[in-house]
N, C-alpha and C. Protein backbone atom coordinates (compact mmCIF):
# COMPACT_ATOMS: atom_id res chain seq x y z
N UNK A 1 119.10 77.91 95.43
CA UNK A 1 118.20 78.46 94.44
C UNK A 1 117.07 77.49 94.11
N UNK A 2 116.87 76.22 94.17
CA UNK A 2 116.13 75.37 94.08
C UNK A 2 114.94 75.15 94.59
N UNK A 3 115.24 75.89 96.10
CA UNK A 3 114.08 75.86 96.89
C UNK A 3 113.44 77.17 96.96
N UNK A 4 113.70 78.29 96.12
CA UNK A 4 113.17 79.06 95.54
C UNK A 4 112.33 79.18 94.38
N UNK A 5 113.06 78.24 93.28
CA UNK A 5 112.24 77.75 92.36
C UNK A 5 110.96 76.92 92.94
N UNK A 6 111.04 75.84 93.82
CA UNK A 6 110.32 74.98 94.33
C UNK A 6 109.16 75.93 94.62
N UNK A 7 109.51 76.75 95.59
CA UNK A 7 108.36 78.04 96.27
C UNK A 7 107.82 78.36 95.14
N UNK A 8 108.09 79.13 94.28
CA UNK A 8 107.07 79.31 93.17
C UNK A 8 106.62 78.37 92.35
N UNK A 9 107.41 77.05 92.31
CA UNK A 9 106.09 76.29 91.79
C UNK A 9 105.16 75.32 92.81
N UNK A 10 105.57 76.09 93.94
CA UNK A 10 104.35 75.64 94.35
C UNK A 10 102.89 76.28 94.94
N UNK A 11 103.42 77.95 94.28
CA UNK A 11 102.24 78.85 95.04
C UNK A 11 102.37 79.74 93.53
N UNK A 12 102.33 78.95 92.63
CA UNK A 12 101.68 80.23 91.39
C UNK A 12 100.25 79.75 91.32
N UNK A 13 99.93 78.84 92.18
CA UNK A 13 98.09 78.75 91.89
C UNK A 13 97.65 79.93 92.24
N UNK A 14 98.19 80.51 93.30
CA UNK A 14 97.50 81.86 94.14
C UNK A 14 97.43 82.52 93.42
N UNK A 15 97.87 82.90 92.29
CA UNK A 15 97.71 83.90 91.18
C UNK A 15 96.03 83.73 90.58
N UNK A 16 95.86 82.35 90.39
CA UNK A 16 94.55 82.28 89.46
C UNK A 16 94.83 81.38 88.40
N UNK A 17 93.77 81.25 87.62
CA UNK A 17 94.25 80.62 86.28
C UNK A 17 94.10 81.58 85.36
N UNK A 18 93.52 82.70 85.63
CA UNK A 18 93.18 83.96 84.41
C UNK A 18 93.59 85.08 84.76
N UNK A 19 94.70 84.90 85.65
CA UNK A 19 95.59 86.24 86.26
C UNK A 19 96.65 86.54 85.27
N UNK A 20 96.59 87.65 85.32
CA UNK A 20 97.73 88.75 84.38
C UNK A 20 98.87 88.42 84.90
N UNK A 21 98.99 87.65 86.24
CA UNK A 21 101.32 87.60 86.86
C UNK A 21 101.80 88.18 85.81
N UNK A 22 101.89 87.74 84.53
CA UNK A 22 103.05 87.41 83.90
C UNK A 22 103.58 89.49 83.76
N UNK A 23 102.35 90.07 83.45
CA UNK A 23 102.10 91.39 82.92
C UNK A 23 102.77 91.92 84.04
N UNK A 24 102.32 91.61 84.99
CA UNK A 24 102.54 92.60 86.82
C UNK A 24 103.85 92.19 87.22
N UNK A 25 104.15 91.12 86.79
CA UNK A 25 105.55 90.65 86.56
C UNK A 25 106.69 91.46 86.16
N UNK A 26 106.22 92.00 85.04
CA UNK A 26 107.37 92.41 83.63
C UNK A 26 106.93 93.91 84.26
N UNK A 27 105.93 94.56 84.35
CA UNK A 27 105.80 95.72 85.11
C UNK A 27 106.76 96.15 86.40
N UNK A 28 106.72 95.42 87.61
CA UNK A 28 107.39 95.28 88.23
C UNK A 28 109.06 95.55 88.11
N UNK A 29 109.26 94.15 87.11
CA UNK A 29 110.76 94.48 86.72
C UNK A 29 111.28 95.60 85.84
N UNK A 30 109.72 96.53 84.56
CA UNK A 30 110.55 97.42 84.49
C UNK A 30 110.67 98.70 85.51
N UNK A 31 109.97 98.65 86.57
CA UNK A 31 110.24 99.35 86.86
C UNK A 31 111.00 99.86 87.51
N UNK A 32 111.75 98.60 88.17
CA UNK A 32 113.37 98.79 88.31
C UNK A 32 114.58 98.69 87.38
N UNK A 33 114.08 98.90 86.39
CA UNK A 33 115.32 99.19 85.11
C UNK A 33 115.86 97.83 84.55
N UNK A 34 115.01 96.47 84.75
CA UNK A 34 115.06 95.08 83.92
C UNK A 34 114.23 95.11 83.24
N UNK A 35 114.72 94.33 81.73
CA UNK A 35 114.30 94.38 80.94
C UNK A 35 113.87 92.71 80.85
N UNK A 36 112.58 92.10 80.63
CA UNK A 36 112.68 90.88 80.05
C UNK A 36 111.44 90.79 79.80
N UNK A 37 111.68 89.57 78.48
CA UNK A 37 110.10 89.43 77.78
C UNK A 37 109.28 88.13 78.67
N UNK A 38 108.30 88.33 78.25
CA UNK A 38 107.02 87.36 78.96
C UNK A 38 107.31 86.28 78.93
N UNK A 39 108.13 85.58 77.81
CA UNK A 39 108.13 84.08 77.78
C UNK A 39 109.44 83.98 78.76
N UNK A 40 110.49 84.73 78.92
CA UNK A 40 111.44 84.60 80.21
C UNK A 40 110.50 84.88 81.09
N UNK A 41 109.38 85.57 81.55
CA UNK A 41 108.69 85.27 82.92
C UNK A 41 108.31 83.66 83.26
N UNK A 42 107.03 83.58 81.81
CA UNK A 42 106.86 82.02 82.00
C UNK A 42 107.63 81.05 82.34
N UNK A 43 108.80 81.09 81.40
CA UNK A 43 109.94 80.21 81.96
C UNK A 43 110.13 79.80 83.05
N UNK A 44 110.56 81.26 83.60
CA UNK A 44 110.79 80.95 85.45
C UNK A 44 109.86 80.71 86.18
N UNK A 45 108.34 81.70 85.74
CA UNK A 45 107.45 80.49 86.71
C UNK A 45 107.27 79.31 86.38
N UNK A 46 107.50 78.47 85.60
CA UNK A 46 106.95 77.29 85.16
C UNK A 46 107.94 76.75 85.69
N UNK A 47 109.23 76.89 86.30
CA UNK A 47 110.25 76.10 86.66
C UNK A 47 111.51 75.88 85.45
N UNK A 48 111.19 76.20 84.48
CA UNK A 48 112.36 75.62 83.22
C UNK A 48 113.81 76.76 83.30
N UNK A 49 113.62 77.32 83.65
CA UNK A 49 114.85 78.17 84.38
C UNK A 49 114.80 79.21 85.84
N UNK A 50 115.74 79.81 86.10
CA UNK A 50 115.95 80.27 87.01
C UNK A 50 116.77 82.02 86.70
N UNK A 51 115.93 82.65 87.34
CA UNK A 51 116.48 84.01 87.59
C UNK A 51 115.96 84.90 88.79
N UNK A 52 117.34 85.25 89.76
CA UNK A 52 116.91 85.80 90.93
C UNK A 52 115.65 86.84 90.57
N UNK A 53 116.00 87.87 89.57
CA UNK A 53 115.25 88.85 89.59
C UNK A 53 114.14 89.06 89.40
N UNK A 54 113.89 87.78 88.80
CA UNK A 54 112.44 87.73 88.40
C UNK A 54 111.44 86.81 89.39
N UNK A 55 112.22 85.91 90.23
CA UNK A 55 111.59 85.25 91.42
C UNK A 55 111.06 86.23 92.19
N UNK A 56 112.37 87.27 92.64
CA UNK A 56 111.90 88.30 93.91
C UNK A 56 110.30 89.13 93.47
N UNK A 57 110.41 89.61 91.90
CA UNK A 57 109.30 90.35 91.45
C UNK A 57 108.14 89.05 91.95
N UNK A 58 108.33 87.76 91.43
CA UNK A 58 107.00 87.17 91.58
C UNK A 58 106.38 86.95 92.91
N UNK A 59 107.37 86.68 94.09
CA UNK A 59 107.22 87.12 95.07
C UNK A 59 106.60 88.43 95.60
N UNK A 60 107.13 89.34 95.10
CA UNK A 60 106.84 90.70 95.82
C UNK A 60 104.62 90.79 95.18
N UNK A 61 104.59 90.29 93.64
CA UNK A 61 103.22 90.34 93.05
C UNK A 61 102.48 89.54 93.81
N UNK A 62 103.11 88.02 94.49
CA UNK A 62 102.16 87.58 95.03
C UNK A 62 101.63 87.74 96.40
N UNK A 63 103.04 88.68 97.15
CA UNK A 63 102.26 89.22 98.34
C UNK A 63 101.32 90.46 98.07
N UNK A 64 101.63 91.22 96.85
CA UNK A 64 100.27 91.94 96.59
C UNK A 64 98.87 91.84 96.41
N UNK A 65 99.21 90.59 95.99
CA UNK A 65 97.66 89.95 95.46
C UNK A 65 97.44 89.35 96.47
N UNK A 66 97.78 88.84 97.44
CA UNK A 66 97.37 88.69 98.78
C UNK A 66 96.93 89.47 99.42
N UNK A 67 97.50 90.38 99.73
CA UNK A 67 96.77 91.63 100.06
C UNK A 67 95.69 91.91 99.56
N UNK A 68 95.79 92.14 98.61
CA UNK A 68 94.49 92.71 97.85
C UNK A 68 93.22 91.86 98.21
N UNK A 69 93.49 90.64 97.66
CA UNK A 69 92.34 89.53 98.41
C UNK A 69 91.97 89.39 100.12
N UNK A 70 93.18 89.78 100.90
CA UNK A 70 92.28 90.14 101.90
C UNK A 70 91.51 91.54 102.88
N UNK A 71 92.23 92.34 101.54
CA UNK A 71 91.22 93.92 101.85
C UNK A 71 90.01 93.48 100.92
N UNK A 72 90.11 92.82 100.08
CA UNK A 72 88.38 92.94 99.20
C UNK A 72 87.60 91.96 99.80
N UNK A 73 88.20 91.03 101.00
CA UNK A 73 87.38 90.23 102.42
C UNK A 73 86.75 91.11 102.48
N UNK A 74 87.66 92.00 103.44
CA UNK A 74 87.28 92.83 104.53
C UNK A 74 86.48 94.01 104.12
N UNK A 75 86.59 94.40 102.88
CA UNK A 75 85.31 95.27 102.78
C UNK A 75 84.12 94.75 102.27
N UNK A 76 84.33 93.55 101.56
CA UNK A 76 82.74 92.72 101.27
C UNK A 76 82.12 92.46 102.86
N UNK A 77 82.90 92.04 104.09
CA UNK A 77 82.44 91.68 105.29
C UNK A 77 81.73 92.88 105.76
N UNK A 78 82.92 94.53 105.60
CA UNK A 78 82.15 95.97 105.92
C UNK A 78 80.26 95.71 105.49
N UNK A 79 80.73 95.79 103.87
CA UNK A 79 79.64 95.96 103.41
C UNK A 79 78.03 95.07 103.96
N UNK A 80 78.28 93.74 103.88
CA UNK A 80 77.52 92.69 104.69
C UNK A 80 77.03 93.22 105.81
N UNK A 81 78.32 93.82 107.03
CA UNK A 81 77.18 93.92 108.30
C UNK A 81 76.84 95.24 107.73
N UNK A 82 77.15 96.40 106.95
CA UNK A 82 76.27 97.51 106.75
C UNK A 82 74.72 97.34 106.31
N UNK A 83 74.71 96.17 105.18
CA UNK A 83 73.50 95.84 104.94
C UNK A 83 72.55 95.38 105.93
N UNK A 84 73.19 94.72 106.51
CA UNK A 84 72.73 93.74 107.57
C UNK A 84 71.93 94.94 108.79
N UNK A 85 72.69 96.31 108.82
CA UNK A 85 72.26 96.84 109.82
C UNK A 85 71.45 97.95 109.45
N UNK A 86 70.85 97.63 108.29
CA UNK A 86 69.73 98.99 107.68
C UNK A 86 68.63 98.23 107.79
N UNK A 87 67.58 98.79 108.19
CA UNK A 87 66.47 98.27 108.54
C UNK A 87 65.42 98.24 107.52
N UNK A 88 64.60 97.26 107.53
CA UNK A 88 63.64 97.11 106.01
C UNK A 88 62.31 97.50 106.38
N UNK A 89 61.75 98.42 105.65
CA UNK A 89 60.15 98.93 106.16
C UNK A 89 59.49 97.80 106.59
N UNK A 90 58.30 97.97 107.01
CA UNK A 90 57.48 96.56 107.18
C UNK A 90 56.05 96.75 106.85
């Protein structure tokens, strides 16, 4: 379990510093029928305790937000060569 804890403290930067985790977190878990408050999220990300259920959720949020960051690449890149390929009067 340690090196689970370890994993998340060493990739909750990927979240941000002004990211909601904690919210998408507790979302997550209720929506599989756990109940826990925000400062038990913090907890466990911050390392000061440990709970499977709430690791797997932070896991599962941060491959979302991965995702997400690399579809909003890939359509800023769309968008770029679209611009790129409209032609400007002269």
């Amino acid at each position: 379990m340690e090196h689970i804890a370890k994993k998340i403290s060493e990739q909750r930067h990927l979240f941000g510093k002004r990211s909601d985790y904690a919210a998408r977190i507790l979302t997550n878990l209720e929506a599989k029928g756990k109940a826990f408050t925000r400062q038990q999220v913090y907890n466990v990300v911050s390392g000061r305790y440990f709970n499977m259920d709430v690791a797997e959720a932070f896991f599962e949020e941060l491959d979302a937000e991965v995702k997400r960051r690399v579809d909003l690449e890939a359509l800023a890149n769309r968008q770029n060569l679209a611009a790129a390929a409209i032609p400007t009067p002269a």
